[in-house]
Protein backbone atom coordinates (compact mmCIF):
# COMPACT_ATOMS: atom_id res chain seq x y z
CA UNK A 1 5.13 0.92 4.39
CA UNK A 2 5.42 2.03 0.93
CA UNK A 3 6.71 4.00 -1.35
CA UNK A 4 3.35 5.99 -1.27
CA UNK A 5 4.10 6.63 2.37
CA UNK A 6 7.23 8.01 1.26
CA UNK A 7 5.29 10.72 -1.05
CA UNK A 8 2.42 11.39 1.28
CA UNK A 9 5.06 12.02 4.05
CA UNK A 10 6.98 14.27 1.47
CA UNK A 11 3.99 15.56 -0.18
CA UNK A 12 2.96 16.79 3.49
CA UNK A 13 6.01 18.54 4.45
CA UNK A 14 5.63 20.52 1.29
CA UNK A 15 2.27 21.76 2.33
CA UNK A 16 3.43 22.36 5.51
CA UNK A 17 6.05 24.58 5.18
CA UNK A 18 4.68 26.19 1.37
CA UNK A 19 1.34 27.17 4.01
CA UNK A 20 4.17 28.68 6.75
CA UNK A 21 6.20 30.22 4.34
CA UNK A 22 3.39 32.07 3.01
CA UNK A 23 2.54 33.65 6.26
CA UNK A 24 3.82 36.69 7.45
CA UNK A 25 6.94 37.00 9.19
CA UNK A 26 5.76 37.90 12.55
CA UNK A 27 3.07 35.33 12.58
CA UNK A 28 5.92 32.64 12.11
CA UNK A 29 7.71 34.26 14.94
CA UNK A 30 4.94 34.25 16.85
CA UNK A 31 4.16 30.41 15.91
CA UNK A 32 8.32 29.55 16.23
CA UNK A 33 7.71 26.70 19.31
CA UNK A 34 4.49 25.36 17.06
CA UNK A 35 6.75 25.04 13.79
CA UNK A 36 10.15 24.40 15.42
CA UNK A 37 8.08 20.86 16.25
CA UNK A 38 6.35 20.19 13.69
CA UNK A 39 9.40 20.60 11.88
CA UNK A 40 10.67 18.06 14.40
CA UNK A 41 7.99 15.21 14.01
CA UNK A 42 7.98 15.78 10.21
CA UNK A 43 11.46 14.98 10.34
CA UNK A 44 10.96 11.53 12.35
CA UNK A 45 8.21 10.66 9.58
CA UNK A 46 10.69 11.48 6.69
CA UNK A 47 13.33 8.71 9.02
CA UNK A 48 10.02 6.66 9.19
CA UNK A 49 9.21 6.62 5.19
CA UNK A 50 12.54 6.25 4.05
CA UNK A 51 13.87 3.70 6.05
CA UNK A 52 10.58 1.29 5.08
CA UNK A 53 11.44 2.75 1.29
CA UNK A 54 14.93 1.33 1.60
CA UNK A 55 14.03 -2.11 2.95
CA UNK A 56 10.96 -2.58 0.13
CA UNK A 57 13.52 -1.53 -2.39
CA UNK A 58 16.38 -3.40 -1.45
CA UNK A 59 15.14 -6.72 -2.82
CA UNK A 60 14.56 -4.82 -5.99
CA UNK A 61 17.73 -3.78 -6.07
CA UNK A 62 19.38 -6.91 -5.19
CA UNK A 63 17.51 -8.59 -8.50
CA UNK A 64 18.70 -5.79 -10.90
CA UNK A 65 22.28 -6.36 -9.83
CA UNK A 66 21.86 -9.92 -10.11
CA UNK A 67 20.50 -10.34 -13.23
């Protein structure tokens, strides 16, 4: 992965939760079990997309610190 996974997986949970927020409150109570896990899988995608954003940046790193 890439650091454009690590956007588009941001990017998405903005959406997300911009499109919930946006709804009234009783239709997000209503929805709670539905957001509650998308919430949850969004949050194993953000693990996902950062952890391949650390390992294609590390070598990066490791030349700017060597230099």
């Amino acid at each position: 992965m890439s650091p454009a996974c690590l956007y588009s997986t941001l990017d998405g949970i903005h959406k997300f939760v911009k499109q919930v927020a946006e709804q009234k409150w009783s239709s997000r109570l209503m929805r709670k079990g539905s957001i509650e896990s998308a919430l949850s899988e969004y949050n194993a995608a953000l693990d996902d997309a950062v952890r391949s954003f650390q390992v294609c940046s590390t070598p990066l790193t490791v030349y700017l610190y060597s230099s």
